[in-house]
N, C-alpha and C. Protein backbone atom coordinates (compact mmCIF):
# COMPACT_ATOMS: atom_id res chain seq x y z
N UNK A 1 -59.52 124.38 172.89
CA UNK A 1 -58.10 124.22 172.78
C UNK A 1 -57.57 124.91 171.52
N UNK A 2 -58.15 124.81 170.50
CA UNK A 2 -58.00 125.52 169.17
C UNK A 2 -57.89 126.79 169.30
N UNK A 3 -58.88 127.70 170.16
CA UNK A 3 -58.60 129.24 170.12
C UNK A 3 -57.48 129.47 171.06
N UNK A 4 -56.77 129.02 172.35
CA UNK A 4 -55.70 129.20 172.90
C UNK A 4 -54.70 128.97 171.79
N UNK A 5 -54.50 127.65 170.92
CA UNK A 5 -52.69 127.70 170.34
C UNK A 5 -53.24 129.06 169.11
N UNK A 6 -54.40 129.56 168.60
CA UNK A 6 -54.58 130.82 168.13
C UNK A 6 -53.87 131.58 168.73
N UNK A 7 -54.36 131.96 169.94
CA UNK A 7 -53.55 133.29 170.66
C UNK A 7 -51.97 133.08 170.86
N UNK A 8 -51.64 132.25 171.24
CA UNK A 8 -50.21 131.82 171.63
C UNK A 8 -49.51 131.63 170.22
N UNK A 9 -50.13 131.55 169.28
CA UNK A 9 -49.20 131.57 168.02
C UNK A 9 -48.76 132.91 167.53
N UNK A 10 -49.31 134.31 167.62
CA UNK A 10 -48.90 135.51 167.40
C UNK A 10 -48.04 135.81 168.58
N UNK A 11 -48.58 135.39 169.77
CA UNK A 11 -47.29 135.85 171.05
C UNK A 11 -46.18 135.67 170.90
N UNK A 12 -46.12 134.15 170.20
CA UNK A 12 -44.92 133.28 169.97
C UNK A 12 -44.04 134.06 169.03
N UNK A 13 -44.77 134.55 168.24
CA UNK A 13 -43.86 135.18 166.48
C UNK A 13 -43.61 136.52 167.21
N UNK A 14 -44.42 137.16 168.04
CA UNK A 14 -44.30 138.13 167.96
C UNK A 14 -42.37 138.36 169.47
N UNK A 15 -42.90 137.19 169.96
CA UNK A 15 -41.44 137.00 170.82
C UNK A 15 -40.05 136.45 170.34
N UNK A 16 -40.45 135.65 169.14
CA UNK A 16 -39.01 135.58 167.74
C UNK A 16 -38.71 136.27 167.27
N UNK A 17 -39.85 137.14 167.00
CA UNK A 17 -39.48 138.61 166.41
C UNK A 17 -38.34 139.70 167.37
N UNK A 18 -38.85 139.72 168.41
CA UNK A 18 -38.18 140.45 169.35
C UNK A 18 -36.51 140.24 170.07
N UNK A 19 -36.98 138.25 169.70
CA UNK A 19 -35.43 138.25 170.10
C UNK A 19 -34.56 138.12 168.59
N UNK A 20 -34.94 138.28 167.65
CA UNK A 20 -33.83 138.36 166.30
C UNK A 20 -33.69 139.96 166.73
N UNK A 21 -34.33 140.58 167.02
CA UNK A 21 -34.17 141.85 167.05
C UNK A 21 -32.93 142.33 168.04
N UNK A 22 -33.24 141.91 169.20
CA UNK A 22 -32.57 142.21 170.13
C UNK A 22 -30.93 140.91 169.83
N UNK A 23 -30.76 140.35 168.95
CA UNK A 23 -29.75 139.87 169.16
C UNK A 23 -28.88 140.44 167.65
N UNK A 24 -29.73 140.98 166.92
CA UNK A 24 -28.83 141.80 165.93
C UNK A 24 -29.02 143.24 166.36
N UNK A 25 -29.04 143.67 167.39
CA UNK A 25 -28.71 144.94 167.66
C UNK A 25 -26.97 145.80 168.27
N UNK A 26 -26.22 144.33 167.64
CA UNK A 26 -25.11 144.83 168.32
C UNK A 26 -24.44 144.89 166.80
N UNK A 27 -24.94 144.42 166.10
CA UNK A 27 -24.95 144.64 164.45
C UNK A 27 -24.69 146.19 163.65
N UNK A 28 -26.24 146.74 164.49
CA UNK A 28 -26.07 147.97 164.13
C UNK A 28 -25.35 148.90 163.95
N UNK A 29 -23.92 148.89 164.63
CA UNK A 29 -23.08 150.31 164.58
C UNK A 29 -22.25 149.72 163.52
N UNK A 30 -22.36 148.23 162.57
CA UNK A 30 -21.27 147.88 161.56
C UNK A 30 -21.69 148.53 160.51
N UNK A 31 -23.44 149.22 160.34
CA UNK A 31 -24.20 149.79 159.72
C UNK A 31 -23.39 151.71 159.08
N UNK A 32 -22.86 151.64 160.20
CA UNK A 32 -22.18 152.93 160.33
C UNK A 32 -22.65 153.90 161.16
N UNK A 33 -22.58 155.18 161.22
CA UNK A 33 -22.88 156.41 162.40
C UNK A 33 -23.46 157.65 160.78
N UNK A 34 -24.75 157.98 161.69
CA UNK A 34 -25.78 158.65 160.37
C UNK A 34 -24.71 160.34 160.73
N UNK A 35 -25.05 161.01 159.47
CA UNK A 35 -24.17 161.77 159.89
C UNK A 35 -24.66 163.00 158.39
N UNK A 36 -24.80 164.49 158.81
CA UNK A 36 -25.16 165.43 157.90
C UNK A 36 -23.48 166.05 157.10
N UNK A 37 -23.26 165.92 155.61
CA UNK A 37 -22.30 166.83 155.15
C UNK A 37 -22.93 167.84 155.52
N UNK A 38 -21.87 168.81 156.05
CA UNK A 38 -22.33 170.40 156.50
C UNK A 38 -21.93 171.11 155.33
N UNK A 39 -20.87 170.83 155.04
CA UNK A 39 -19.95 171.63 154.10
C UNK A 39 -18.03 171.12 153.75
N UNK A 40 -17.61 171.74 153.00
CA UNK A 40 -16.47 171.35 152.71
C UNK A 40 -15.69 171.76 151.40
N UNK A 41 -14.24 170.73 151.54
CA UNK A 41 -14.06 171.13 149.76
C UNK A 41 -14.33 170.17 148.03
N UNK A 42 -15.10 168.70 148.85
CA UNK A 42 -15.87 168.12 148.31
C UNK A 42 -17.30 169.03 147.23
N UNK A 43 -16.82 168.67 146.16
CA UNK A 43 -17.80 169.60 144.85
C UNK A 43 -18.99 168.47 145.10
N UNK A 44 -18.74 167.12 144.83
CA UNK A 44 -19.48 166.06 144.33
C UNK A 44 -20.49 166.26 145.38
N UNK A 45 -20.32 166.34 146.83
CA UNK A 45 -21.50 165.87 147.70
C UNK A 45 -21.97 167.20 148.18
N UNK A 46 -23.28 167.00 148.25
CA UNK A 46 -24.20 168.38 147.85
C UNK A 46 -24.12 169.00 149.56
N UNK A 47 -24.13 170.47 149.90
CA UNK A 47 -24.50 170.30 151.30
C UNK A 47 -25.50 170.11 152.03
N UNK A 48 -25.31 169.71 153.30
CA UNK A 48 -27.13 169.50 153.99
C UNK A 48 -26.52 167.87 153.90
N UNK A 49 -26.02 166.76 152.95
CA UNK A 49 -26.78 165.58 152.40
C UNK A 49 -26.32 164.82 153.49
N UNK A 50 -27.81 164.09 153.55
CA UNK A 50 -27.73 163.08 155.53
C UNK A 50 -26.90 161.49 154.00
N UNK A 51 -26.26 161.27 155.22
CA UNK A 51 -25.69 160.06 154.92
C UNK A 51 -24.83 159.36 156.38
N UNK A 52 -24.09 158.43 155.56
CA UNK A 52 -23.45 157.69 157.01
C UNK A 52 -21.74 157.82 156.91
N UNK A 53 -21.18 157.97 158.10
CA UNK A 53 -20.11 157.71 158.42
C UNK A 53 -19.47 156.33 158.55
N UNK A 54 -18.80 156.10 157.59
CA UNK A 54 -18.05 154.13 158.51
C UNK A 54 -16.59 154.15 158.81
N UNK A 55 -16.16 153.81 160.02
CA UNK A 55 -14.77 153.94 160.10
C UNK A 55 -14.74 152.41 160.91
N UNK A 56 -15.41 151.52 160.26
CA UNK A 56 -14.76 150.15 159.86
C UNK A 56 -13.74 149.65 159.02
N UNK A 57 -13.50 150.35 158.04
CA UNK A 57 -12.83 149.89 156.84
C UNK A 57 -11.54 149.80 157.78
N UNK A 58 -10.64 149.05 157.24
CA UNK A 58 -9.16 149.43 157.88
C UNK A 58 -8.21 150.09 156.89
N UNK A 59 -8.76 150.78 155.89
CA UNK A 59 -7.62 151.71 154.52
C UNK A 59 -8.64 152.79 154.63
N UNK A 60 -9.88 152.73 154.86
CA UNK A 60 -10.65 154.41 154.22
C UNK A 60 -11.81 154.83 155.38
N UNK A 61 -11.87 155.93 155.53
CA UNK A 61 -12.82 156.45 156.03
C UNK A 61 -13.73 156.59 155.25
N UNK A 62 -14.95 156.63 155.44
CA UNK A 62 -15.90 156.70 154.21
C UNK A 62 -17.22 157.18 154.54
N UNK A 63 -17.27 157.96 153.71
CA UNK A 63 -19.29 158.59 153.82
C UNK A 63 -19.53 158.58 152.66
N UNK A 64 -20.95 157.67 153.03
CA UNK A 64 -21.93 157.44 151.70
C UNK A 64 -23.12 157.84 152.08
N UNK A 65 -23.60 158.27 151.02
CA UNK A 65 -24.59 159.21 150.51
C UNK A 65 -25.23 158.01 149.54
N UNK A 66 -27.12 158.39 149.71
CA UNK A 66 -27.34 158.08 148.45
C UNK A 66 -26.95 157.57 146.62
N UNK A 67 -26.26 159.25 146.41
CA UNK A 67 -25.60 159.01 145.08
C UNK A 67 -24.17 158.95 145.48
N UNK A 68 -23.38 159.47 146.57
CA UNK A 68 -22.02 159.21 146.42
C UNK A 68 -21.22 158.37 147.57
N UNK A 69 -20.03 158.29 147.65
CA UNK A 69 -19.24 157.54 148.29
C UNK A 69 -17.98 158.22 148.25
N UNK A 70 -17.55 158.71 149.47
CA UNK A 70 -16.45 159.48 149.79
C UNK A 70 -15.41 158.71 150.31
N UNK A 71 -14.27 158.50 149.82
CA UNK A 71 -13.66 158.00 150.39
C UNK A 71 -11.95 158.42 150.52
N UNK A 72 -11.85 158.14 151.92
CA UNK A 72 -10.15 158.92 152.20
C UNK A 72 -9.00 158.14 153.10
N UNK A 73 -7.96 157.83 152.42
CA UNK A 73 -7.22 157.24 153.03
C UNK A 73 -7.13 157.52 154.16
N UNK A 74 -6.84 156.66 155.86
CA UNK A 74 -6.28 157.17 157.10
C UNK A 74 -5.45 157.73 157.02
N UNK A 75 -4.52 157.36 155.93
CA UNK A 75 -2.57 157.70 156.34
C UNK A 75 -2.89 159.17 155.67
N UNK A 76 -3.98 159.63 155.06
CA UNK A 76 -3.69 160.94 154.42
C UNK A 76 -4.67 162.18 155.48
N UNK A 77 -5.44 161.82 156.02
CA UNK A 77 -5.84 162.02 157.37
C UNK A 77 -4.98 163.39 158.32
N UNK A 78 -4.83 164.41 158.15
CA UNK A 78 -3.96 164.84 159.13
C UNK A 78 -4.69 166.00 160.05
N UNK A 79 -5.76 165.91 160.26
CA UNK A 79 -7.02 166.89 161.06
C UNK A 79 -7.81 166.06 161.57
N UNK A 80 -8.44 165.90 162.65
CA UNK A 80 -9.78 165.59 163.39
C UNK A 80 -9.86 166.10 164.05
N UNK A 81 -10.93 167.77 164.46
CA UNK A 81 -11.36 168.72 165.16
C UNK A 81 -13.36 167.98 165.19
N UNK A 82 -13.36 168.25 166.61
CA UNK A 82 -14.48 168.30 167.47
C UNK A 82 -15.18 169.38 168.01
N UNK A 83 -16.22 169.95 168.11
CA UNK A 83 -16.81 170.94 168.69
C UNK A 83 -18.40 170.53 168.60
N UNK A 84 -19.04 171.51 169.71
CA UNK A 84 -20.47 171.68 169.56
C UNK A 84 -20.70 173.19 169.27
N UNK A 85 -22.08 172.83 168.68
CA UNK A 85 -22.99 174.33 168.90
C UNK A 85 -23.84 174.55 169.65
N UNK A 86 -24.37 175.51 170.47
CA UNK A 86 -25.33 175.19 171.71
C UNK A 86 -26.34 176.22 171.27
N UNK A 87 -27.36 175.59 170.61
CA UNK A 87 -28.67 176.64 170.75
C UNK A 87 -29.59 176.63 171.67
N UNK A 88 -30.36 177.34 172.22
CA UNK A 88 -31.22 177.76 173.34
C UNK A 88 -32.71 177.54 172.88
N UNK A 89 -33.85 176.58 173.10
CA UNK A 89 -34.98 176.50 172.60
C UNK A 89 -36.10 177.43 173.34
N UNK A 90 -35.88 178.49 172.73
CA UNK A 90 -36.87 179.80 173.60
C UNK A 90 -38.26 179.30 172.76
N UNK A 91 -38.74 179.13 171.77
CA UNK A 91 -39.79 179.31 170.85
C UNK A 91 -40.41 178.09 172.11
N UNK A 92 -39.90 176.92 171.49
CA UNK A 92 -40.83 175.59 172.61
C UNK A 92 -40.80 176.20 174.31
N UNK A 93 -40.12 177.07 174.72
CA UNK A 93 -40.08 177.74 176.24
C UNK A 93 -41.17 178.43 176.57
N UNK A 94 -41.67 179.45 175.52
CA UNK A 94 -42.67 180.44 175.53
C UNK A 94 -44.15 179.72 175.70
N UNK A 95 -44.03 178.79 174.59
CA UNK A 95 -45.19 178.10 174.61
C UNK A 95 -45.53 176.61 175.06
N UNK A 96 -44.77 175.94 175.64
CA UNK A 96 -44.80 174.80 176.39
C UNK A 96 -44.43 175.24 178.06
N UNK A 97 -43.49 175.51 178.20
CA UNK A 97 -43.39 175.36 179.85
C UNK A 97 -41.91 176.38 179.83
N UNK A 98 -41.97 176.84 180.62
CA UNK A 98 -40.98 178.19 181.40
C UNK A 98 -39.67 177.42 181.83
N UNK A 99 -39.53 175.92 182.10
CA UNK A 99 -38.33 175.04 182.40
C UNK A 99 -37.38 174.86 180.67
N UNK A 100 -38.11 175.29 179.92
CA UNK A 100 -37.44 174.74 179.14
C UNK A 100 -36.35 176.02 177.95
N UNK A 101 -36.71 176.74 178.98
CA UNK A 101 -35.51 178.36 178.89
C UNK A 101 -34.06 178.12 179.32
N UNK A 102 -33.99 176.42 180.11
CA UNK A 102 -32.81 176.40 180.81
C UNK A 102 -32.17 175.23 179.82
N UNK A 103 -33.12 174.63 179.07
CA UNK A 103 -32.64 173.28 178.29
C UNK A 103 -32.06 173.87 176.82
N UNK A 104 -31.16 173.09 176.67
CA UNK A 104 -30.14 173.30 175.24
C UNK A 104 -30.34 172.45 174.24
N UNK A 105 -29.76 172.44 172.95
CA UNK A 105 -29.52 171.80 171.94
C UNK A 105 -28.33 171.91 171.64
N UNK A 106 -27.63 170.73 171.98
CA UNK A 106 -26.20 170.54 170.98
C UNK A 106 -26.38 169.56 169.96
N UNK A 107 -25.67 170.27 169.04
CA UNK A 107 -24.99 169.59 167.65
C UNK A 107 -23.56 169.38 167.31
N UNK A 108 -23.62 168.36 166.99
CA UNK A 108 -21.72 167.82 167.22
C UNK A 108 -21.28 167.70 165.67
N UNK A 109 -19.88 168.72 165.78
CA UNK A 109 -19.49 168.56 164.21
C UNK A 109 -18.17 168.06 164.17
N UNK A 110 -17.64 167.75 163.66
CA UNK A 110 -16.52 166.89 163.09
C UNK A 110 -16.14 167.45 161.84
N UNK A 111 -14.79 167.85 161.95
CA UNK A 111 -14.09 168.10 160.95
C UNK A 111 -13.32 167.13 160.66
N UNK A 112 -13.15 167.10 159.13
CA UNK A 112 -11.86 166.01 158.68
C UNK A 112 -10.82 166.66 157.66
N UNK A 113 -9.32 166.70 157.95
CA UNK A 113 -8.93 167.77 157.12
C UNK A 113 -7.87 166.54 156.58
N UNK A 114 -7.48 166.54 155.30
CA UNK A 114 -6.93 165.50 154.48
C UNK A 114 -6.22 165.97 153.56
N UNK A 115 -5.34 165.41 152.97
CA UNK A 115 -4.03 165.76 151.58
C UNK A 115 -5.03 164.69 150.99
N UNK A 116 -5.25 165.66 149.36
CA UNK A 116 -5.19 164.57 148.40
C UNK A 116 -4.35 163.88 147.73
N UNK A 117 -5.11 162.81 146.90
CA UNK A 117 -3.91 162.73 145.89
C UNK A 117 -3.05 163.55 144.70
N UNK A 118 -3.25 164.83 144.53
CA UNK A 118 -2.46 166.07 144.11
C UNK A 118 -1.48 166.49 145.35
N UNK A 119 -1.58 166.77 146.23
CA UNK A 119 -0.99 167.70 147.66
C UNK A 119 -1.50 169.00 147.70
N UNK A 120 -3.19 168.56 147.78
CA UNK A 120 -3.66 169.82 148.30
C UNK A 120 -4.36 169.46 149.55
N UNK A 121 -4.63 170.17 149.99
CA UNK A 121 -5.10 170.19 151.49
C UNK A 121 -6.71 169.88 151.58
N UNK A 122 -7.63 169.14 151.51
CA UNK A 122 -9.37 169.21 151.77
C UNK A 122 -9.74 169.49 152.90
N UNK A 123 -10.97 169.36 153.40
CA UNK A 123 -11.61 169.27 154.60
C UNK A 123 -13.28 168.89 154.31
N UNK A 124 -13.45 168.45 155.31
CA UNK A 124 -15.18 167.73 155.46
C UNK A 124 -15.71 168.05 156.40
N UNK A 125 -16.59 168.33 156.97
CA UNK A 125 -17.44 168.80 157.69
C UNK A 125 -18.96 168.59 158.04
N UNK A 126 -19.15 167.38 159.01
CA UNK A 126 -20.03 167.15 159.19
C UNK A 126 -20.74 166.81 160.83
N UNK A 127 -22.04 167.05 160.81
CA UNK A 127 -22.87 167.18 161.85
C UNK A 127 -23.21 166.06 162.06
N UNK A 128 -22.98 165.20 163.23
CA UNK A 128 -22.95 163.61 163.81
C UNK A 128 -23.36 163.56 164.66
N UNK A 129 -24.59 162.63 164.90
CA UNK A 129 -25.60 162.64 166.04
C UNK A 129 -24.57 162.14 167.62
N UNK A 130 -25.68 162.86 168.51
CA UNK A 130 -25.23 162.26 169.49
C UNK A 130 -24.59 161.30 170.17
N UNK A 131 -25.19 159.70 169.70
CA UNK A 131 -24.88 158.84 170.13
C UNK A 131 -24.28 158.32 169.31
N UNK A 132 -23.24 158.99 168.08
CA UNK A 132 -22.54 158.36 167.71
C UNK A 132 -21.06 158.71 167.70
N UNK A 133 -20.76 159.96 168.02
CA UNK A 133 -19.80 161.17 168.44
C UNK A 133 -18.44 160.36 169.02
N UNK A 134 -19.05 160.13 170.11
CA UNK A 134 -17.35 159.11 170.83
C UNK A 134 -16.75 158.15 170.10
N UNK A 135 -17.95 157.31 169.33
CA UNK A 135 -17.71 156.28 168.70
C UNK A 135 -16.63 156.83 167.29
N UNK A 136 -17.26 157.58 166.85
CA UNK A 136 -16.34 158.30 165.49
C UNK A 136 -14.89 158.75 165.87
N UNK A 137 -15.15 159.19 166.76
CA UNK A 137 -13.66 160.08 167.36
C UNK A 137 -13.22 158.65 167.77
N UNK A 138 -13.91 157.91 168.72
CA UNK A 138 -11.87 157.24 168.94
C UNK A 138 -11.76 156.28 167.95
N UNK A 139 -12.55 155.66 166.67
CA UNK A 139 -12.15 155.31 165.71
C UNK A 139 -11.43 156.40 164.34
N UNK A 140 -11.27 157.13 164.70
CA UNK A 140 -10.68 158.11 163.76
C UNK A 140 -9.11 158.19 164.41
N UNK A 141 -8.67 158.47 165.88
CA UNK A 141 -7.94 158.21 166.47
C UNK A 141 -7.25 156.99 166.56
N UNK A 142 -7.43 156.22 166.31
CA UNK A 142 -7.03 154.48 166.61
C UNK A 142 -6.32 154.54 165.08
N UNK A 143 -7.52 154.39 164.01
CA UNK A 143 -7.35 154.72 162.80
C UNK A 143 -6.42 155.47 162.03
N UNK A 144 -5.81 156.92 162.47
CA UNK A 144 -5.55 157.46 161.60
C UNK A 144 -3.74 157.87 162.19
N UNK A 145 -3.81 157.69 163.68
CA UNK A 145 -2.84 158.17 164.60
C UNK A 145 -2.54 159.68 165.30
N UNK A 146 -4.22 160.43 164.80
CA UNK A 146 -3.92 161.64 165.12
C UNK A 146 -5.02 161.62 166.21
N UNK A 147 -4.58 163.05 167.07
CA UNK A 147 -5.30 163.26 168.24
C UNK A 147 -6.33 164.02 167.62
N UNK A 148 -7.33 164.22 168.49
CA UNK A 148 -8.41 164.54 167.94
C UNK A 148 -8.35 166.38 168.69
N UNK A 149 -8.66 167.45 167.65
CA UNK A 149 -8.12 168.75 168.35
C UNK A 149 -9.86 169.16 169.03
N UNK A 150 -9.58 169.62 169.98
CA UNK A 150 -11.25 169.97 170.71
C UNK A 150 -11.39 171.20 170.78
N UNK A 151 -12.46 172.07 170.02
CA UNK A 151 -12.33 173.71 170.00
C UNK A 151 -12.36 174.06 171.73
N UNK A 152 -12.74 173.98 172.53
CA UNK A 152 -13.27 174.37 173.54
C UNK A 152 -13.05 173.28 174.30
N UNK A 153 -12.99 173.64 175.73
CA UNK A 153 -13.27 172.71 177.26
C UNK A 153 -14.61 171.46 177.03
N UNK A 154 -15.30 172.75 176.73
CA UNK A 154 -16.86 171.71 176.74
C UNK A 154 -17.05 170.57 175.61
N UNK A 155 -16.37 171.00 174.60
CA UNK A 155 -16.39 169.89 173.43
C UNK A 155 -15.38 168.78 173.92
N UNK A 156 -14.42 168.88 174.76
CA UNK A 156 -13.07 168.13 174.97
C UNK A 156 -14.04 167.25 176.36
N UNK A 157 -15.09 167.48 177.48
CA UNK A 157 -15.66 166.58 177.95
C UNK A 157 -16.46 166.34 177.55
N UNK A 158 -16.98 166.63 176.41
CA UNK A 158 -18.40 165.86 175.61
C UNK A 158 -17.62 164.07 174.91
N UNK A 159 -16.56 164.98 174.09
CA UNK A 159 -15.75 164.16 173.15
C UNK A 159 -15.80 162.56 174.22
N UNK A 160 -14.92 163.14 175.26
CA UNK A 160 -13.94 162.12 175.41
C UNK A 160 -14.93 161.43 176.83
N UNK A 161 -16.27 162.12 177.53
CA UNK A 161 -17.13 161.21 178.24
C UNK A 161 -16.57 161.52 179.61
């Protein structure tokens, strides 16, 4: 009897484990949307730097970084452009399998174009994963009152699903 409640005691933890897990997973997007600065007119944040997007706040949009914290009023907000880039994975085609000459890579960027507090004009520019793309856009939209501009057809049914 002793070596059964053995076994059944790791099953047990290991099934508490799973449901704290699965019941703070709706948690996760309060975490924010991971997201690469590409570039911009931000000096402070370096380019390349992975950080997160949060458009929880109800006064600021905000990306934090490691060392920094960007932050921009909605009401000063007057740009949100959407687009992809579509690269072609020939290298993995050549040498894995001949199907994969037909498969793509998109990367989704997001522009944010803003008045500071001087009246100059900024912009931000960053690369936002997949599954977090819709989510950013219609909180930037809700948020800020502007439509979101879509370079292209294909970015305008990616965007909007």
């Amino acid at each position: 009897m002793g070596m059964a409640i053995r076994n059944i005691q790791p099953f047990a933890c290991v099934l508490i484990l799973l449901s704290a897990g699965v019941l703070l997973m709706p948690l996760q997007g309060a975490n924010g949307s991971h997201a690469e600065y590409i570039g911009g007119t931000i000096a402070e944040v370096p380019q390349n730097a992975g950080g997160v997007i949060r458009t929880t706040d109800e006064l600021f949009f905000l990306f934090q970084t490691k060392r920094t914290l960007v932050s921009v009023p909605y009401a000063h907000i007057n740009l949100i452009e959407y687009g992809q880039k579509v690269d072609r994975r020939y290298v993995l085609a050549i040498v894995v399998s001949p199907l994969f000459l037909m498969s793509k890579s998109r990367r989704h960027f997001l522009t944010i174009g803003y008045e500071d507090e001087n009246g100059r004009q900024q912009a931000l520019v960053f690369q936002v994963e997949k599954s977090d793309i819709r989510t950013v856009l219609a909180c930037l939209e809700a948020r800020t009152g502007q439509k979101v501009t879509y370079q292209d057809d294909e970015a305008r049914r990616a965007g909007k699903g």
